[in-house]
Protein backbone atom coordinates (compact mmCIF):
# COMPACT_ATOMS: atom_id res chain seq x y z
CA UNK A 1 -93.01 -173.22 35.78
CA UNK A 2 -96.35 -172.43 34.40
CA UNK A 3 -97.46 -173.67 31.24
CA UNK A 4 -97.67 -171.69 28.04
CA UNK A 5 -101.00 -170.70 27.19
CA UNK A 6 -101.12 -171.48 23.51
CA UNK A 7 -103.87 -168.90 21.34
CA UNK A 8 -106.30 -171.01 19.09
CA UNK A 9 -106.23 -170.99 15.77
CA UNK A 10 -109.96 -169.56 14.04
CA UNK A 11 -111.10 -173.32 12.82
CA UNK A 12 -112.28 -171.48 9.70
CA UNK A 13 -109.10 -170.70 8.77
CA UNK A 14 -107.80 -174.45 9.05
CA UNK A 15 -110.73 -175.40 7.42
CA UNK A 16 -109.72 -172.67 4.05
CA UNK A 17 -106.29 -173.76 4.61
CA UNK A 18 -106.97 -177.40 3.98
CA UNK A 19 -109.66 -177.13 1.61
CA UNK A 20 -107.03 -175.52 -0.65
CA UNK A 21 -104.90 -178.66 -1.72
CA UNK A 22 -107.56 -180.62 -2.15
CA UNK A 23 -109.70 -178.16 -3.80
CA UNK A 24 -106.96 -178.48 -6.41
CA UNK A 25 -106.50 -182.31 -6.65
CA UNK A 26 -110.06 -183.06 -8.89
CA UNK A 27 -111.28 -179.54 -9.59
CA UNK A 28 -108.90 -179.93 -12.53
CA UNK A 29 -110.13 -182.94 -13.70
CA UNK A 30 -113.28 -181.72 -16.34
CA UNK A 31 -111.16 -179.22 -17.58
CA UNK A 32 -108.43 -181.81 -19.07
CA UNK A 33 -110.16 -182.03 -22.93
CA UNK A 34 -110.35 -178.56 -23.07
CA UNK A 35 -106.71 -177.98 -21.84
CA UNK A 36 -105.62 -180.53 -23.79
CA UNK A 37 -107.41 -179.48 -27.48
CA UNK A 38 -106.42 -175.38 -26.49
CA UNK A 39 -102.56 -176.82 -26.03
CA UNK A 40 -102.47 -179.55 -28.44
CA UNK A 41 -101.14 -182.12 -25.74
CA UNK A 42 -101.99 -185.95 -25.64
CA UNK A 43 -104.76 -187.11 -23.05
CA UNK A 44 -101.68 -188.49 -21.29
CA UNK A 45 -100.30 -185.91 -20.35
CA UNK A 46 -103.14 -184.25 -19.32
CA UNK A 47 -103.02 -187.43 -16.81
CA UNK A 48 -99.60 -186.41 -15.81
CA UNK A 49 -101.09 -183.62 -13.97
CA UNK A 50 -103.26 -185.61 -11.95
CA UNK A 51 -101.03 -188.69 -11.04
CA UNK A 52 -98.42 -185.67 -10.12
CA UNK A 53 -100.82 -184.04 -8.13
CA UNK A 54 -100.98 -186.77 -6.01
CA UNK A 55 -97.60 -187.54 -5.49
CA UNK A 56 -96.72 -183.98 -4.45
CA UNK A 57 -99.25 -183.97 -2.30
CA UNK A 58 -97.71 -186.98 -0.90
CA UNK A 59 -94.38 -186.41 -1.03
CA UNK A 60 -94.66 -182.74 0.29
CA UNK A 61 -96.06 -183.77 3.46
CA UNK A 62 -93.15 -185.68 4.73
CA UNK A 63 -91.21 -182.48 4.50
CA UNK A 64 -93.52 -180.00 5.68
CA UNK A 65 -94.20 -181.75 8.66
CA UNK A 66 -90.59 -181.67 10.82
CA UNK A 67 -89.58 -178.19 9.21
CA UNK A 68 -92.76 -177.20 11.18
CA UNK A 69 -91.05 -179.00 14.19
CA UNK A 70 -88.23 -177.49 13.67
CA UNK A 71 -88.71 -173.78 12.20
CA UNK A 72 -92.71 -173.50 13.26
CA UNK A 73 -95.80 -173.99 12.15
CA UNK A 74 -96.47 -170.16 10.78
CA UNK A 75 -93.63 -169.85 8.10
CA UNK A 76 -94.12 -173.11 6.83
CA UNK A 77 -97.40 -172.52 6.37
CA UNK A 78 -96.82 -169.17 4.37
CA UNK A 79 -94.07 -170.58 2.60
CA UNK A 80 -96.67 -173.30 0.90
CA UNK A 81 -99.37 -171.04 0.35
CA UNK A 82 -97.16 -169.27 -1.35
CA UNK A 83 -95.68 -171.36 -3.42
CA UNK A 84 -99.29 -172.74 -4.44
CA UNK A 85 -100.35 -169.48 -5.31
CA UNK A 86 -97.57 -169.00 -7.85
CA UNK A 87 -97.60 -172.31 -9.36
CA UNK A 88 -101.71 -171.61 -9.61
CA UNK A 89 -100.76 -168.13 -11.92
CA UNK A 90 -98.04 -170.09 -13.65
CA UNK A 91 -100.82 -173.29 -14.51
CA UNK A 92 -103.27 -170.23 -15.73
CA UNK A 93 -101.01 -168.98 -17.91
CA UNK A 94 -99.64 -172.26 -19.45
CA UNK A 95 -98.80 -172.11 -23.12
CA UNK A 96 -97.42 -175.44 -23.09
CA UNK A 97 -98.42 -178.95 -21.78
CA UNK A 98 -94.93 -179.18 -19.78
CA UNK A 99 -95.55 -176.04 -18.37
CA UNK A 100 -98.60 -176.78 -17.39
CA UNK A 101 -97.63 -180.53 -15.87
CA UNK A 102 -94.68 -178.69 -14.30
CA UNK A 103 -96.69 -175.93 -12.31
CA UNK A 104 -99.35 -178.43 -11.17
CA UNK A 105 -96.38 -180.43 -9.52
CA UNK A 106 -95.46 -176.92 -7.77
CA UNK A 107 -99.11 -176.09 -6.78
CA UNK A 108 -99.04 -179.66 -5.02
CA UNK A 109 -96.01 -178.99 -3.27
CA UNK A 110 -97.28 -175.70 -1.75
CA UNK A 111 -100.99 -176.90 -1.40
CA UNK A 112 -99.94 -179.76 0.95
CA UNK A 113 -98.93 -177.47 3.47
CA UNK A 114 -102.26 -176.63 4.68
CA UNK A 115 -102.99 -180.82 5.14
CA UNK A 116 -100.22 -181.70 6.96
CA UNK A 117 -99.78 -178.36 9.51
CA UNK A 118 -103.61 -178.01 9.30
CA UNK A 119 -104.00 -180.92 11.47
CA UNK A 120 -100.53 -180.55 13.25
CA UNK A 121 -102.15 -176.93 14.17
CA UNK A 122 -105.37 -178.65 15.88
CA UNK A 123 -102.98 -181.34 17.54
CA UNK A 124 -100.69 -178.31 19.23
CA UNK A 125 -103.76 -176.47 20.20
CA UNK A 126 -106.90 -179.03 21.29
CA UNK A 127 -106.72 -182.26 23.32
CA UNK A 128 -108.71 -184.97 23.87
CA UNK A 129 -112.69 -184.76 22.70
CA UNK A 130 -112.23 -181.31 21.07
CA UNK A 131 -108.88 -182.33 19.02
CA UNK A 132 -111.12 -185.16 17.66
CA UNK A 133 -114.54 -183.36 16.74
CA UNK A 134 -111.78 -180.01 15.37
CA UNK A 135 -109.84 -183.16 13.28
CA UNK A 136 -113.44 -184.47 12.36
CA UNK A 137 -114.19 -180.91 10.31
CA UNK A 138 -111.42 -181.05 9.11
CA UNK A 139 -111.53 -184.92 7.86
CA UNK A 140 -114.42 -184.01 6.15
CA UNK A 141 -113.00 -180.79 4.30
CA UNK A 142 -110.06 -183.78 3.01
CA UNK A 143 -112.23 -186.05 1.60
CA UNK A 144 -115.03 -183.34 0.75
CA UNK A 145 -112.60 -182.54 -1.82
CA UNK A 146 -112.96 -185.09 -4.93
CA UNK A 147 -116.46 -185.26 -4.06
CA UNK A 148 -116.86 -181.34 -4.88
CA UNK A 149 -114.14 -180.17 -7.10
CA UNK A 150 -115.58 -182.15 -10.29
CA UNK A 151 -118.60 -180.35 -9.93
CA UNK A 152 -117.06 -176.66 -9.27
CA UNK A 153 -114.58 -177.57 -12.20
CA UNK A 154 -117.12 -178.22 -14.11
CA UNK A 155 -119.23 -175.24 -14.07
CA UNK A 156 -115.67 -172.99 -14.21
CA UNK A 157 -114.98 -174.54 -17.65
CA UNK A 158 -117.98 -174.11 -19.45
CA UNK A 159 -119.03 -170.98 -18.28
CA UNK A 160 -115.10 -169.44 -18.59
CA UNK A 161 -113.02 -172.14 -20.26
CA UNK A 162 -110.68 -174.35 -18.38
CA UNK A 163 -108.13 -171.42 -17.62
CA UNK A 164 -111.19 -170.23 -15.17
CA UNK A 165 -110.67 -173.04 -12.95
CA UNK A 166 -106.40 -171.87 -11.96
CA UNK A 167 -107.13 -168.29 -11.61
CA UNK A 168 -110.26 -169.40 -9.30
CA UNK A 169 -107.80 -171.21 -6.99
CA UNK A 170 -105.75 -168.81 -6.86
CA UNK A 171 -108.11 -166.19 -5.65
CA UNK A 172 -108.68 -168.72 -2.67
CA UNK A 173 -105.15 -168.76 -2.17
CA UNK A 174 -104.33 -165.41 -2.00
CA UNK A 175 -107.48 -165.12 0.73
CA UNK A 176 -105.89 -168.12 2.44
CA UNK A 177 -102.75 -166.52 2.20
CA UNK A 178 -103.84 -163.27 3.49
CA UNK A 179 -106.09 -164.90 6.31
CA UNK A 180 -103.04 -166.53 7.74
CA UNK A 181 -100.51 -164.02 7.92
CA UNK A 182 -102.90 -161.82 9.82
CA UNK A 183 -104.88 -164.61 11.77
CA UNK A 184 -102.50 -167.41 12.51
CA UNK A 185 -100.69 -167.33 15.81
CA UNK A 186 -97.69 -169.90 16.02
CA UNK A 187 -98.90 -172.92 17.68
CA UNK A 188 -95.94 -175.22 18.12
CA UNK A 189 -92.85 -174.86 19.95
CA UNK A 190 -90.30 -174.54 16.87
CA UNK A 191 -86.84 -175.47 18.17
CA UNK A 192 -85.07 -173.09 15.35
CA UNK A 193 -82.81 -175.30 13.46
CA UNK A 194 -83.31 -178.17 11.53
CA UNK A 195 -80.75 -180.88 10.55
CA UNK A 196 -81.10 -183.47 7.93
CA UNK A 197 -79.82 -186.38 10.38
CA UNK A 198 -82.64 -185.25 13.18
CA UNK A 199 -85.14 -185.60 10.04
CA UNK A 200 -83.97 -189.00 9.50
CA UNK A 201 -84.01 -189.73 13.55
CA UNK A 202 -87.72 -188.44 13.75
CA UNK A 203 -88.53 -190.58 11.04
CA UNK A 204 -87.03 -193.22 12.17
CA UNK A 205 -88.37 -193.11 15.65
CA UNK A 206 -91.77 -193.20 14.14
CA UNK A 207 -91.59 -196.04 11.71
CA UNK A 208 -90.23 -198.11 14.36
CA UNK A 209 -93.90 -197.64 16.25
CA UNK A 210 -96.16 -200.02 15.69
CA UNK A 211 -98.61 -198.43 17.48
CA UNK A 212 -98.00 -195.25 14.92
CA UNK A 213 -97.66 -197.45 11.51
CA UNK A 214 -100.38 -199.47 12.62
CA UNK A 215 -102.91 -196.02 12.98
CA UNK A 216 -100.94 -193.81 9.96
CA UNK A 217 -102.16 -197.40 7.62
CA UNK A 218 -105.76 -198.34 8.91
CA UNK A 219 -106.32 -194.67 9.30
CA UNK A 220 -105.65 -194.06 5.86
CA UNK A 221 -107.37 -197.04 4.51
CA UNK A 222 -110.79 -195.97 6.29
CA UNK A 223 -110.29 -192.63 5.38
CA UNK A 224 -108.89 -193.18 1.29
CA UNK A 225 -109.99 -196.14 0.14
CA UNK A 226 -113.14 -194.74 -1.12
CA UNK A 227 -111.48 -192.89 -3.78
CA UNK A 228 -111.68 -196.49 -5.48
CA UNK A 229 -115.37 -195.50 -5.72
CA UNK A 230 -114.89 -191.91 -7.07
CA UNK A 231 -112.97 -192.71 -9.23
CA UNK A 232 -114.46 -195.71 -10.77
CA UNK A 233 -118.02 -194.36 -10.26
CA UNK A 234 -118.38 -192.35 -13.82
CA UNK A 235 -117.99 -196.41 -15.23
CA UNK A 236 -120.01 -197.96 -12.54
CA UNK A 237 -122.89 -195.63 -12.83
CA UNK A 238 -123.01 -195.22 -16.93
CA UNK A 239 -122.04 -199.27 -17.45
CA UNK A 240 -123.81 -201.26 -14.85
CA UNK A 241 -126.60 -199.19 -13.37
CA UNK A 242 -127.06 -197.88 -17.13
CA UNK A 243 -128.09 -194.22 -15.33
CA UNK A 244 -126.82 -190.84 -17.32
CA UNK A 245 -123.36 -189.45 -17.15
CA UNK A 246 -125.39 -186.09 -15.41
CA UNK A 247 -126.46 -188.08 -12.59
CA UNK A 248 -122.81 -189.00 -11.22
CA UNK A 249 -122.19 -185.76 -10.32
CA UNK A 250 -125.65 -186.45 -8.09
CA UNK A 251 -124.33 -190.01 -6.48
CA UNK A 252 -120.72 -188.20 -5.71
CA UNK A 253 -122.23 -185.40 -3.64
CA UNK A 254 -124.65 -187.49 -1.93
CA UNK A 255 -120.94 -189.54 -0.51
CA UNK A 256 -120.12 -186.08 0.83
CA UNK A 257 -123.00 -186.03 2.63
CA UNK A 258 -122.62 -189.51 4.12
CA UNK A 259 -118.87 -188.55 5.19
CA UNK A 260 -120.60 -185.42 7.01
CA UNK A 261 -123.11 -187.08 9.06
CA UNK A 262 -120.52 -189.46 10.36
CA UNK A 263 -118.05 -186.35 11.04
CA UNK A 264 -121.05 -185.14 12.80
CA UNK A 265 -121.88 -188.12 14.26
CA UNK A 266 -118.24 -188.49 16.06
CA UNK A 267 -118.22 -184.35 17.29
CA UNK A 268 -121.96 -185.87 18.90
CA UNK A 269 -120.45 -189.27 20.29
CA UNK A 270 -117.24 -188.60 21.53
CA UNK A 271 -118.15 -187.51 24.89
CA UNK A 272 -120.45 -190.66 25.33
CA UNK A 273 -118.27 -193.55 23.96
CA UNK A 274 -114.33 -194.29 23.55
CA UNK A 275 -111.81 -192.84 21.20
CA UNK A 276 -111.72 -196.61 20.61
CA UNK A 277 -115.33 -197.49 19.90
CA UNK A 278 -115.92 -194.40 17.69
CA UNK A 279 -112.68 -195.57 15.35
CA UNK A 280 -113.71 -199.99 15.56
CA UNK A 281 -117.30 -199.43 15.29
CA UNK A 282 -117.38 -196.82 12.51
CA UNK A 283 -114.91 -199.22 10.00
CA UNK A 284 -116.86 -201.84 11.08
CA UNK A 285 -119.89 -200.08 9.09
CA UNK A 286 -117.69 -199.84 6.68
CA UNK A 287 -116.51 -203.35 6.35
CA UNK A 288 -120.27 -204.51 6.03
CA UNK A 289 -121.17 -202.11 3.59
CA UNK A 290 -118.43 -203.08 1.25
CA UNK A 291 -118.91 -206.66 1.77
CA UNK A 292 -122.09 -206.14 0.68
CA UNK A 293 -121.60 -204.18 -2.40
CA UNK A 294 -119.03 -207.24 -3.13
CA UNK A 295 -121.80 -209.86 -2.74
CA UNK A 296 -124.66 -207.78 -4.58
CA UNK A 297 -122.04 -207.71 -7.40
CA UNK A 298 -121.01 -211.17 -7.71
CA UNK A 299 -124.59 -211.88 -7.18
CA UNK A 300 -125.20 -209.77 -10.48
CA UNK A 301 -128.09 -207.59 -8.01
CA UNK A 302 -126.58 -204.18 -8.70
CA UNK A 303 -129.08 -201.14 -8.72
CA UNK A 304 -128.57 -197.62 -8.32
CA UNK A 305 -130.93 -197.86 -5.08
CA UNK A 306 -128.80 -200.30 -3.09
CA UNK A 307 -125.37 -199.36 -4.64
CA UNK A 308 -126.38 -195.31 -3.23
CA UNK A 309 -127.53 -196.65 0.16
CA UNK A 310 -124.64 -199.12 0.58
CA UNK A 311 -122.04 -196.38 -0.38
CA UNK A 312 -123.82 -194.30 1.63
CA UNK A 313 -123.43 -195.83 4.96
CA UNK A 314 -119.61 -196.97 3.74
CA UNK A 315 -119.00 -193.21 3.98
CA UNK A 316 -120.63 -192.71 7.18
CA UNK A 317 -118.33 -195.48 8.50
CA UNK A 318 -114.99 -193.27 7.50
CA UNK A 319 -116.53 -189.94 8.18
CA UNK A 320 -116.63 -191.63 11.90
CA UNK A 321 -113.49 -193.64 11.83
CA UNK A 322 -111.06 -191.63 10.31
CA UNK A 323 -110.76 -188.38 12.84
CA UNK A 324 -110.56 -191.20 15.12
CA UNK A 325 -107.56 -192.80 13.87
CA UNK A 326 -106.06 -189.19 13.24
CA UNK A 327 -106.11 -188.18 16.49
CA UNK A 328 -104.85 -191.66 17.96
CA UNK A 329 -101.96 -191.35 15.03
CA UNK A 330 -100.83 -187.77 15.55
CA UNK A 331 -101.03 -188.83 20.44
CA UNK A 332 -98.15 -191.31 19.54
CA UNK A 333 -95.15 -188.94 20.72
CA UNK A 334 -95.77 -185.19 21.20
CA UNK A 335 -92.66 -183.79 20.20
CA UNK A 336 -93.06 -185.39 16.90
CA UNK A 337 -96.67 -183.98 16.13
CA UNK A 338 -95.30 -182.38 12.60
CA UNK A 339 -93.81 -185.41 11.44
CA UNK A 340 -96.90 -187.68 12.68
CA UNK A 341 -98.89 -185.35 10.32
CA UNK A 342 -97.09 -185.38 7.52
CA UNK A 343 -96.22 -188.99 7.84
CA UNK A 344 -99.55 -189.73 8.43
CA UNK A 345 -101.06 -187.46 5.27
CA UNK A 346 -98.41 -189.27 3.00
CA UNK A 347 -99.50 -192.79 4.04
CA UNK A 348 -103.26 -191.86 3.22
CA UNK A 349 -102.41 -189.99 0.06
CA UNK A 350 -100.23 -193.50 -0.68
CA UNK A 351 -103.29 -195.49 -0.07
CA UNK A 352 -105.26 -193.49 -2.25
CA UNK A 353 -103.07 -193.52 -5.20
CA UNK A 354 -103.16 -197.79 -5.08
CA UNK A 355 -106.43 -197.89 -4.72
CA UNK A 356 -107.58 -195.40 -7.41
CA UNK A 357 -104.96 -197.24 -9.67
CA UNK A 358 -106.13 -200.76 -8.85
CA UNK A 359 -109.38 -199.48 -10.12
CA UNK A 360 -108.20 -199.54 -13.48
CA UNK A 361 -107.61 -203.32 -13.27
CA UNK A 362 -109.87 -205.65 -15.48
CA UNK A 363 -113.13 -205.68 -17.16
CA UNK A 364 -115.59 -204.95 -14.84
CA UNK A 365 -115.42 -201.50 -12.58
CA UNK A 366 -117.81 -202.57 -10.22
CA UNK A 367 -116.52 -206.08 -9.64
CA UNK A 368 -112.70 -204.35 -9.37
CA UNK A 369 -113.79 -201.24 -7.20
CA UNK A 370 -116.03 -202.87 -4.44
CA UNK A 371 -113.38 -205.58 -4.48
CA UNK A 372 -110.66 -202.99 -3.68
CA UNK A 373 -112.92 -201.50 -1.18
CA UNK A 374 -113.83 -204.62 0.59
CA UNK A 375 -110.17 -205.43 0.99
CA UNK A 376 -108.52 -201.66 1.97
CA UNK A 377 -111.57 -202.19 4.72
CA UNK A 378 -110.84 -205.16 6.07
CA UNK A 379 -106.94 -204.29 5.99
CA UNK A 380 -107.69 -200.92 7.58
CA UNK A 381 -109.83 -202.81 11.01
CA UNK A 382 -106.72 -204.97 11.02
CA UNK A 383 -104.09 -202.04 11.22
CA UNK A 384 -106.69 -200.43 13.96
CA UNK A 385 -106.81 -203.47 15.60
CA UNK A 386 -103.30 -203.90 16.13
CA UNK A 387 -102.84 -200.03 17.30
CA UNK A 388 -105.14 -200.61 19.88
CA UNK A 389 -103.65 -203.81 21.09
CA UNK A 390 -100.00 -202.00 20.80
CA UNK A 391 -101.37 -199.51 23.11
CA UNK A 392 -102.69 -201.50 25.71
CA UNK A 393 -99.94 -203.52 26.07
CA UNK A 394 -97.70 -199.78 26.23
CA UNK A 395 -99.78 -198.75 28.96
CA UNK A 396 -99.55 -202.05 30.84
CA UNK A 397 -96.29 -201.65 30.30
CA UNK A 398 -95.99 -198.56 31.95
CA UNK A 399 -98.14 -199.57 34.95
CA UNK A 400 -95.85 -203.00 36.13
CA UNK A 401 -92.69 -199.90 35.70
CA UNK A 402 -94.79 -197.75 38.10
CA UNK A 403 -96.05 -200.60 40.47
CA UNK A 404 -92.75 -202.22 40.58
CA UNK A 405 -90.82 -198.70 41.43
CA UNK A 406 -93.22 -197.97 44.28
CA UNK A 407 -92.83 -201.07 45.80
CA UNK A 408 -89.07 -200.88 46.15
């Protein structure tokens, strides 16, 4: 029977499609006092809208994921654009602060469609060294996100007031929208019926992996646990290092940078070293880096100069590591690729809400944030580690089967 010839999705398209949810996550984020003095709400519920955010962006993943198994990739895809383009009109034209928290709840819901069948997409369509440098790009577009949106949000609000920055993501979603009903071919093989019990099972099977847990929670520790940074590094910068509140915007985008040369580093290396050394060597940079940052802290030797460099080769480190561990995740059973992604997106999206809430913990942001980081490292080579050790003993597994049925 010959095999179906599946018809690539334009990576340009993936790339729009993920850079929509995350777009949305931070872009937010300078427009709150505005938002909040035009609606008369309280600064905490402004926060609502973030700290939701997050959790539908979580949350939505698990579901997106196996109704793409089950009904295809396509539909499910429309289906959240769609529903993040509404909930983007109904956060523009919020005359209320529950409104306002309620619609950015929807806008996650839809928005994490495009990170959990983005990467599901590349999974049905590349294997091998081109699924990792396509899930590099799109690594990058991911964590490109918090580093960006501040500074887009930004310039939205004070040039248009804070309203400017919904109806701008909603003109990307509507060209996202548009992009993928006329671009996107189906890329799975959709079995046509879904049934809550078969959720469960696929969920099931995979949380009984090690091999899967073990990749879906280092992955998302090299990949998240520099949000601790972001969002400490307004406090950091203006407290310790005593530099202006203009210049984080500066440091931020300069992390962005770091995550891009080691995306582009791992589309270089992959056809010269391992899966394996790409995703042990590039958290080990990591590792070091924070360790560092933790010992020029306690050592009271902070300045901008090392803290930049240090942070800078931290990213590197994930911008290697994390398409890596993506890839290796999302290989654990093929006919579970839609659940592995959204599985997978909700553990990282997990990790990232701890960490960016430990951050908050006592006195010092610097001391609290590179201790977070040090640790989420460390825990992530561990969970790497292990995956790799699962899968070698798997595969020896499977070799004493094979050996022992040929010689009988």
């Amino acid at each position: 029977m010959p095999e179906k010839i599946v018809i690539r999705a334009p990576l340009w398209l993936l790339v729009l499609v993920t850079l929509s949810g995350t777009l949305a996550m931070h872009m937010f984020v300078p427009a709150m006092p505005d938002a909040a003095a035009d609606l008369g709400a309280s600064m905490s519920a402004m926060q609502m809208t973030i700290s939701l955010y997050i959790l539908g962006l979580a949350f939505g993943q698990l579901i997106y994921g196996p109704l793409s198994d089950g009904f295809g990739r396509r539909p499910m895809l429309l289906a959240g654009l769609s529903i993040y383009v509404l909930a983007g009109v109904a956060a523009a034209l919020s005359q209320s602060e529950s409104t306002l928290v309620l619609a950015r709840l929807f806008q996650a819901l839809g928005g994490c469609a495009g990170l959990a069948l983005g990467r599901a997409i590349v999974r049905d369509t590349a294997a091998g060294d081109s699924a990792v440098k396509d899930q590099a790009l799109l690594n990058l577009i991911m964590m490109a996100g918090p580093g960006l949106a501040p500074l887009l949000g930004s310039f939205l609000t004070l040039q248009f007031g804070w309203r400017a920055v919904f109806y701008a993501l909603v003109l990307l979603g509507v060209i996202t929208l548009l992009s993928t009903w006329r671009l996107l071919p189906e890329t799975g093989a959709p079995t046509g019926k879904v049934r809550p019990a078969a959720l469960a099972l696929d969920y099931k099977s995979l949380l009984r992996s090690p091999s899967f847990l073990a990749y879906a929670f280092g992955g998302g520790c090299a990949t998240t646990a520099i949000y601790s940074f972001i969002a400490a590094a307004p406090f950091i910068i203006t407290m310790d290092l005593h530099r202006s509140v203009q210049e984080v915007g500066i440091y931020l985008a300069l992390l962005i940078v770091g995550l891009s040369v080691g995306n582009a580093a791992t589309r270089q290396l992959i056809g010269r070293y391992s899966l394996e050394r790409l995703l042990i060597g590039g958290n080990a940079l990591s590792v070091v880096a924070a360790l560092l940052l933790l010992a020029s802290t306690l050592a009271d030797l902070l300045h901008i100069v090392s803290v930049t460099a240090l942070m800078f080769v931290f990213a590197i480190g994930a911008g290697i590591a994390s398409p890596a561990a993506l890839t290796k995740g999302l290989s654990v059973d093929r006919h579970l690729i839609g659940s592995a992604a959204g599985l997978y997106g909700f553990t990282q999206m997990l990790v990232g809400a701890i960490c960016t809430s430990l951050v908050g913990l006592g006195d010092d942001p610097a001391l609290t944030a590179f201790t977070v980081l040090a640790c989420t490292a460390i825990l992530g080579q561990a969970g790497l580690w292990f995956g790799m050790k699962q899968d070698r003993r798997l595969s020896h597994n499977v070799l004493a089967s094979d050996a022992s049925a040929g010689h009988h």
